[in-house]
Protein backbone atom coordinates (compact mmCIF):
# COMPACT_ATOMS: atom_id res chain seq x y z
CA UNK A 1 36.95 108.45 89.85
CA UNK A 2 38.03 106.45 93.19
CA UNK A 3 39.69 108.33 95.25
CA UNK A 4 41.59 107.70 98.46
CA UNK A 5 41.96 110.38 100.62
CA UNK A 6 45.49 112.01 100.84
CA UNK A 7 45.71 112.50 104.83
CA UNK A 8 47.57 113.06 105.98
CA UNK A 9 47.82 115.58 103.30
CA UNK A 10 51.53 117.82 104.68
CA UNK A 11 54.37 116.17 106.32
CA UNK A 12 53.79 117.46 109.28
CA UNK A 13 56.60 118.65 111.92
CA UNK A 14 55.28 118.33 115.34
CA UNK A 15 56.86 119.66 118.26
CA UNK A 16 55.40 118.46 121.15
CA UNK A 17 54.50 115.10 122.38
CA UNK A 18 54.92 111.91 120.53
CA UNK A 19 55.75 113.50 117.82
CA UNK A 20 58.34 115.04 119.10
CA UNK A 21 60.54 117.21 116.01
CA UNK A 22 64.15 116.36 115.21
CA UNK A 23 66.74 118.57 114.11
CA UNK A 24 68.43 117.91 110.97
CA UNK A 25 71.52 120.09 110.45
CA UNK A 26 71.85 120.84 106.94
CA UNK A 27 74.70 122.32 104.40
CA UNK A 28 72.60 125.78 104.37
CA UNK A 29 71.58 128.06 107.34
CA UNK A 30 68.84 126.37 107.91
CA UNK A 31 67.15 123.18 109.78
CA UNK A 32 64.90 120.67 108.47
CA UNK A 33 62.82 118.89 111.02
CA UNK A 34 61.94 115.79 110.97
CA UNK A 35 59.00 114.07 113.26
CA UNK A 36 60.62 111.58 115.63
CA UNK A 37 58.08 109.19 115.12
CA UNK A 38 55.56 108.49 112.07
CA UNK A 39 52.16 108.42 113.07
CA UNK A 40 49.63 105.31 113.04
CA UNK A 41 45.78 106.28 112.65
CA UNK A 42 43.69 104.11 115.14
CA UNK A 43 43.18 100.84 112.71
CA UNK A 44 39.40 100.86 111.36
CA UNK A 45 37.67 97.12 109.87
CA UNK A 46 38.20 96.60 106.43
CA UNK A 47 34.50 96.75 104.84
CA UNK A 48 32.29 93.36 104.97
CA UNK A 49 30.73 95.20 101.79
CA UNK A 50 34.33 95.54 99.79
CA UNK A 51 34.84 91.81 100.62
CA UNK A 52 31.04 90.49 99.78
CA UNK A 53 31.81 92.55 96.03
CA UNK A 54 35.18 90.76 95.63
CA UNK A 55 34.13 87.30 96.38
CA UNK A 56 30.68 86.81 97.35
CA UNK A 57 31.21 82.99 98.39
CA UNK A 58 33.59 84.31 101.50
CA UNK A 59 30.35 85.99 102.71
CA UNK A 60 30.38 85.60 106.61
CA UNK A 61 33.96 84.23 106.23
CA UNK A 62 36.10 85.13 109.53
CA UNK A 63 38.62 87.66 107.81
CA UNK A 64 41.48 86.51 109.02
CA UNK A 65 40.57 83.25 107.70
CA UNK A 66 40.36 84.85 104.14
CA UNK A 67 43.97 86.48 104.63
CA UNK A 68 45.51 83.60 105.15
CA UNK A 69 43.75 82.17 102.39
CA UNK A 70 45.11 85.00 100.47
CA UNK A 71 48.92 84.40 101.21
CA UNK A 72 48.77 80.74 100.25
CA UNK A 73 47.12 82.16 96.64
CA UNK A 74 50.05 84.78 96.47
CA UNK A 75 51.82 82.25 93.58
CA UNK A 76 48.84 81.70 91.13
CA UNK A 77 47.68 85.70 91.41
CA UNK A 78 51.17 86.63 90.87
CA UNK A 79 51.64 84.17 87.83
CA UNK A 80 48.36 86.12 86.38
CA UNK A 81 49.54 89.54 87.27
CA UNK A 82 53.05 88.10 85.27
CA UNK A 83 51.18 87.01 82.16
CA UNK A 84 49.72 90.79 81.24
CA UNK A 85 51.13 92.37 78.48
CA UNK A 86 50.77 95.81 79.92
CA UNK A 87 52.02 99.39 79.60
CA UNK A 88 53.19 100.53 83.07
CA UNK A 89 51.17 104.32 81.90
CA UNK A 90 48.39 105.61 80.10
CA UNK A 91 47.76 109.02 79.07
CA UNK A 92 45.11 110.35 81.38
CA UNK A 93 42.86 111.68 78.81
CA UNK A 94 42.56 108.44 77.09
CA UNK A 95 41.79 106.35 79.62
CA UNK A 96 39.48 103.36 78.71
CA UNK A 97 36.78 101.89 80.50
CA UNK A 98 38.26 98.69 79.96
CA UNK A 99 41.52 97.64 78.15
CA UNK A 100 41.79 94.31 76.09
CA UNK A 101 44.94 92.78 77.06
CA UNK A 102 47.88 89.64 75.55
CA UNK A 103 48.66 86.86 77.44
CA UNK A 104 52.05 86.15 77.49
CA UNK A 105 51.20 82.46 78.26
CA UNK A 106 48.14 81.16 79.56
CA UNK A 107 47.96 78.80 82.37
CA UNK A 108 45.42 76.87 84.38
CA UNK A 109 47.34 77.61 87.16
CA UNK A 110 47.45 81.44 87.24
CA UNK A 111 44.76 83.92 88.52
CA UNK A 112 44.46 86.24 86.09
CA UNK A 113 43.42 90.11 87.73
CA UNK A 114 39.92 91.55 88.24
CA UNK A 115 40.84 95.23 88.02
CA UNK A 116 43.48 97.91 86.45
CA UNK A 117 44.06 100.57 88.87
CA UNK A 118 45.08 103.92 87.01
CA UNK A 119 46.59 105.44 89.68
CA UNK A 120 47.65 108.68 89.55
CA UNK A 121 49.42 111.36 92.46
CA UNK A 122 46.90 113.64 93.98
CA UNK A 123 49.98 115.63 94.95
CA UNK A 124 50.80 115.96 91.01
CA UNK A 125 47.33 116.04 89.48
CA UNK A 126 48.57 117.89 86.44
CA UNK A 127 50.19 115.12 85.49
CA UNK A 128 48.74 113.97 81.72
CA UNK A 129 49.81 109.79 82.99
CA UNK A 130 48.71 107.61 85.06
CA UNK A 131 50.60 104.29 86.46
CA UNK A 132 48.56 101.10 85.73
CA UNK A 133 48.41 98.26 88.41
CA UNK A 134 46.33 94.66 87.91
CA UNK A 135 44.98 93.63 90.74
CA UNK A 136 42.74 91.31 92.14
CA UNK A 137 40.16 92.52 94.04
CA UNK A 138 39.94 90.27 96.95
CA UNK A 139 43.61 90.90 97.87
CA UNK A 140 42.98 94.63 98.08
CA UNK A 141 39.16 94.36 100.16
CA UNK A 142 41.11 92.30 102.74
CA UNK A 143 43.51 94.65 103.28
CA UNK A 144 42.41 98.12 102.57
CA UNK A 145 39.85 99.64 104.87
CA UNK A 146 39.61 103.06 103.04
CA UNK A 147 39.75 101.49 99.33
CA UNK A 148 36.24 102.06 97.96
CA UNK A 149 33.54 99.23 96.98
CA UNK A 150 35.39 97.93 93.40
CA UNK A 151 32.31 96.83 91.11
CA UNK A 152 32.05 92.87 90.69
CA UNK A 153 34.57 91.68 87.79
CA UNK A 154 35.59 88.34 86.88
CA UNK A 155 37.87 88.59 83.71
CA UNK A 156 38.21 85.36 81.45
CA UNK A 157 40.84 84.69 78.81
CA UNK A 158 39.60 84.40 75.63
CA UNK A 159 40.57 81.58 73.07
CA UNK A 160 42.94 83.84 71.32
CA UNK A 161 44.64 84.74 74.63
CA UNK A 162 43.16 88.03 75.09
CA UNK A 163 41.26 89.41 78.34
CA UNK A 164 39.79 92.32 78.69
CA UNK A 165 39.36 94.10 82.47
CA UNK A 166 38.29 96.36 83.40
CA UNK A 167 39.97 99.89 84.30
CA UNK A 168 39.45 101.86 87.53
CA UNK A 169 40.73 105.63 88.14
CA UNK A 170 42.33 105.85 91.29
CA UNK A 171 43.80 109.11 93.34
CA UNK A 172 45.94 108.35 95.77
CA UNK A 173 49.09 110.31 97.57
CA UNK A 174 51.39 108.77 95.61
CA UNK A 175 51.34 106.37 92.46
CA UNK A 176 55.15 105.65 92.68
CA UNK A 177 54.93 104.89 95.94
CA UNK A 178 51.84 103.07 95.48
CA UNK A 179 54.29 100.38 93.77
CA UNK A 180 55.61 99.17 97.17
CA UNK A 181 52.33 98.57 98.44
CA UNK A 182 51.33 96.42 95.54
CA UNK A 183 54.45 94.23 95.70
CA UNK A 184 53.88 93.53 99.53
CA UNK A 185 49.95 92.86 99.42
CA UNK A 186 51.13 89.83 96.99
CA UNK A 187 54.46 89.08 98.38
CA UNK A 188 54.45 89.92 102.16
CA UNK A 189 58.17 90.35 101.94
CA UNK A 190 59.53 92.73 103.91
CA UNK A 191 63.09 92.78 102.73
CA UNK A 192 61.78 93.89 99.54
CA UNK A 193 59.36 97.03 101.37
CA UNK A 194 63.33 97.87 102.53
CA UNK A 195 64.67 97.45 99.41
CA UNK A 196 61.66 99.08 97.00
CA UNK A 197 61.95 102.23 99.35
CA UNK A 198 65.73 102.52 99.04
CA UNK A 199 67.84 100.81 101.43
CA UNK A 200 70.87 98.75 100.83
CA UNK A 201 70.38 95.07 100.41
CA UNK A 202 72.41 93.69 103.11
CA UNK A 203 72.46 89.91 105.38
CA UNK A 204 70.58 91.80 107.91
CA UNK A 205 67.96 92.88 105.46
CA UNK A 206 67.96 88.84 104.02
CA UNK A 207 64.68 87.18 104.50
CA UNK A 208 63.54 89.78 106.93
CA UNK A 209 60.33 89.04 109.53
CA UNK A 210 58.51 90.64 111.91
CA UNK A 211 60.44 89.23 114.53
CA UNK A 212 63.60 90.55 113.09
CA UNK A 213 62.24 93.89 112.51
CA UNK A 214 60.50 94.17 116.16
CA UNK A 215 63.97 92.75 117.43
CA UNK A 216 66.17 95.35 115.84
CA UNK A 217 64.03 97.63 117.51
CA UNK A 218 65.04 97.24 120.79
CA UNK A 219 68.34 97.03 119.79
CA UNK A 220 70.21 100.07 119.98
CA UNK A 221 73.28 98.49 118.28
CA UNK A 222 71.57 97.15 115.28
CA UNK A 223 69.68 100.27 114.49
CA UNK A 224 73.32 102.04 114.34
CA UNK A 225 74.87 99.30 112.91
CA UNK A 226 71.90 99.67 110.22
CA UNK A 227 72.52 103.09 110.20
CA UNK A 228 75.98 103.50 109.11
CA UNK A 229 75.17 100.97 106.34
CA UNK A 230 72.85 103.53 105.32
CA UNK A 231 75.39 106.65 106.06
CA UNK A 232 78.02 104.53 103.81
CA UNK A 233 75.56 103.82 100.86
CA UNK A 234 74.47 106.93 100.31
CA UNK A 235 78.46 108.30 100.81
CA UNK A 236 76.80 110.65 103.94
CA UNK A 237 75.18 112.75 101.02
CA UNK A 238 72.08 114.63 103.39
CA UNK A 239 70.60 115.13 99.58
CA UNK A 240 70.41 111.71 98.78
CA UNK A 241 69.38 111.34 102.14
CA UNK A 242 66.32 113.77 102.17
CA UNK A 243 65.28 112.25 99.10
CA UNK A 244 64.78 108.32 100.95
CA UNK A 245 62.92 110.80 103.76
CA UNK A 246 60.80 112.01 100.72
CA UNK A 247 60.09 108.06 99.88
CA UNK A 248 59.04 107.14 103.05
CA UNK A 249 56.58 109.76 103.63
CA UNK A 250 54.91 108.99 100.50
CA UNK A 251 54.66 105.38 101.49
CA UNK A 252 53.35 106.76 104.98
CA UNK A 253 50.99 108.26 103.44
CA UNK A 254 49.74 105.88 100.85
CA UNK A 255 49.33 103.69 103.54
CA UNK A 256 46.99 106.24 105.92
CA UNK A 257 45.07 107.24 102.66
CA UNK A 258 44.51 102.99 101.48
CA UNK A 259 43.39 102.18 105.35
CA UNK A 260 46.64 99.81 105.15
CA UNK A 261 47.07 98.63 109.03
CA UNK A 262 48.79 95.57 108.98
CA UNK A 263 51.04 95.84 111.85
CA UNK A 264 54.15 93.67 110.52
CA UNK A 265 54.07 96.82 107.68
CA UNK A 266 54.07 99.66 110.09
CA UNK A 267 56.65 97.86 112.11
CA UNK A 268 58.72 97.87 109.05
CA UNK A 269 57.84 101.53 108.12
CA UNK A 270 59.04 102.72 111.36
CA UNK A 271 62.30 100.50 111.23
CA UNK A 272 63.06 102.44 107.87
CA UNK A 273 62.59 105.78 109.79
CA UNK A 274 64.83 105.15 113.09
CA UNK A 275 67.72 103.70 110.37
CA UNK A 276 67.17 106.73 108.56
CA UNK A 277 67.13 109.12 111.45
CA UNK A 278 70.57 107.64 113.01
CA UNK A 279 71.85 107.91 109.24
CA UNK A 280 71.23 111.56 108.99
CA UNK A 281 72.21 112.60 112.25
CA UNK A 282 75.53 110.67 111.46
CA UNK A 283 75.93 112.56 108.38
CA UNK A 284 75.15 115.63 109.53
CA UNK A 285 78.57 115.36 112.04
CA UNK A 286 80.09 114.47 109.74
CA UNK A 287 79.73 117.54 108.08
CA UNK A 288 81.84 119.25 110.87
């Protein structure tokens, strides 16, 4: 089995420095605390080695290069992903090595997948399922700096509009969340990262960029503005609450563990967690 490592492998909750911890008042006795900040590992190359196995032709290719390359294929590899007639879960002790699967259509257009990923939660590894993602391997090596070496694979349809790929086991911190990072590789869209993790669609959250995000950053009175949009959706509930605190650290960490360090993502990721913060810390007065 693949496996990406789960660091880091505890929420932590720092007290000191950076990572200074935040008091969350709660309905009990107690406090939860929260780190003030997430924390970004020091970036590390994506491996030349991942990439040559993917696509030998972009050998030598500046990556950057390839990644924009990548965004302008984002239609035809989604169309491909789209055609698979796929269970979203297969029972972990009947996993096959390689699973013949329908075309809904075929297309001459579409780039059909290279892999399955059964991915399953190395925080729930009694779990007898495992979540099933196509992917194409290029998209991931270009991206990924801790996803291991994925074995050459170039799937064809067949003429009865079968193909058969190939099926890799795959450990990571979190399969659900694993689902947001999918979307985005192939989309880039970071209303949706908002959205997937659990924030209300709003006109702020509209065809958001990473000038929007690293604007509403320094802007005190969007992040509270975004903040009691939060507070309202959830009705101040500090369960509901936790739970989207849950959701983001899983993403965190998927992120971490898949060597993810694309810095209009992590701008994102910390957006999520200053809206969230401010949405607590108004619920929690409310509370008295």
């Amino acid at each position: 089995m693949f496996q990406v490592a789960s660091h880091p492998s505890a929420f932590a909750l720092h007290s000191h420095g950076q990572y200074a911890a935040q008091p969350i008042p709660q309905q009990q006795s107690s406090a939860v605390q929260l780190p003030r900040n997430l924390a970004r590992p020091k970036p590390t190359e994506v491996s030349r080695d991942a990439l040559y196995a993917a696509a030998p032709e972009l050998d030598g290719v500046p990556l950057e290069y390839i990644r924009r390359g990548l965004r302008a294929q984002a239609q035809p590899q989604l169309s491909g992903i789209n055609a698979l007639s796929l269970p979203p879960s297969l029972p972990r002790s009947q996993l096959p090595s390689a699973l013949k699967v329908h075309l809904r259509s075929l297309s001459g257009d579409s780039s059909y997948p290279t892999h399955l990923l059964a991915v399953s939660s190395s925080k729930s590894a009694s779990s007898d399922h495992v979540h099933i993602f196509p992917i194409h391997a290029i998209t991931f090596a270009a991206s990924c700096a801790r996803l291991p070496v994925l074995p050459p694979s170039s799937p064809a349809p067949s003429a009865n509009g079968n193909i058969t790929i190939p099926v890799l086991p795959l450990s990571l911190p979190s399969a659900e969340a694993f689902t947001v990072v999918h979307g985005y590789l192939y989309t880039h869209r970071l209303d949706s990262v908002m959205t997937a993790l659990g924030f209300p669609s709003s006109a702020f959250m509209q065809n958001l960029t990473h000038q929007t995000v690293r604007a509403a950053m320094q802007s005190p009175d969007t992040l509270h503005q975004l903040s009691v949009l939060l507070c309202q959706h959830t009705s101040g509930n500090l369960r509901t609450l936790m739970g989207l605190t849950a959701r983001i650290k899983d993403f965190w960490q998927d992120l971490v563990g898949l060597g993810l360090y694309e810095s209009e993502l992590w701008d994102t990721l910390d957006l999520a967690w200053e809206i969230l913060l401010g949405s607590l810390n108004l619920a929690a007065a409310s509370q008295h």
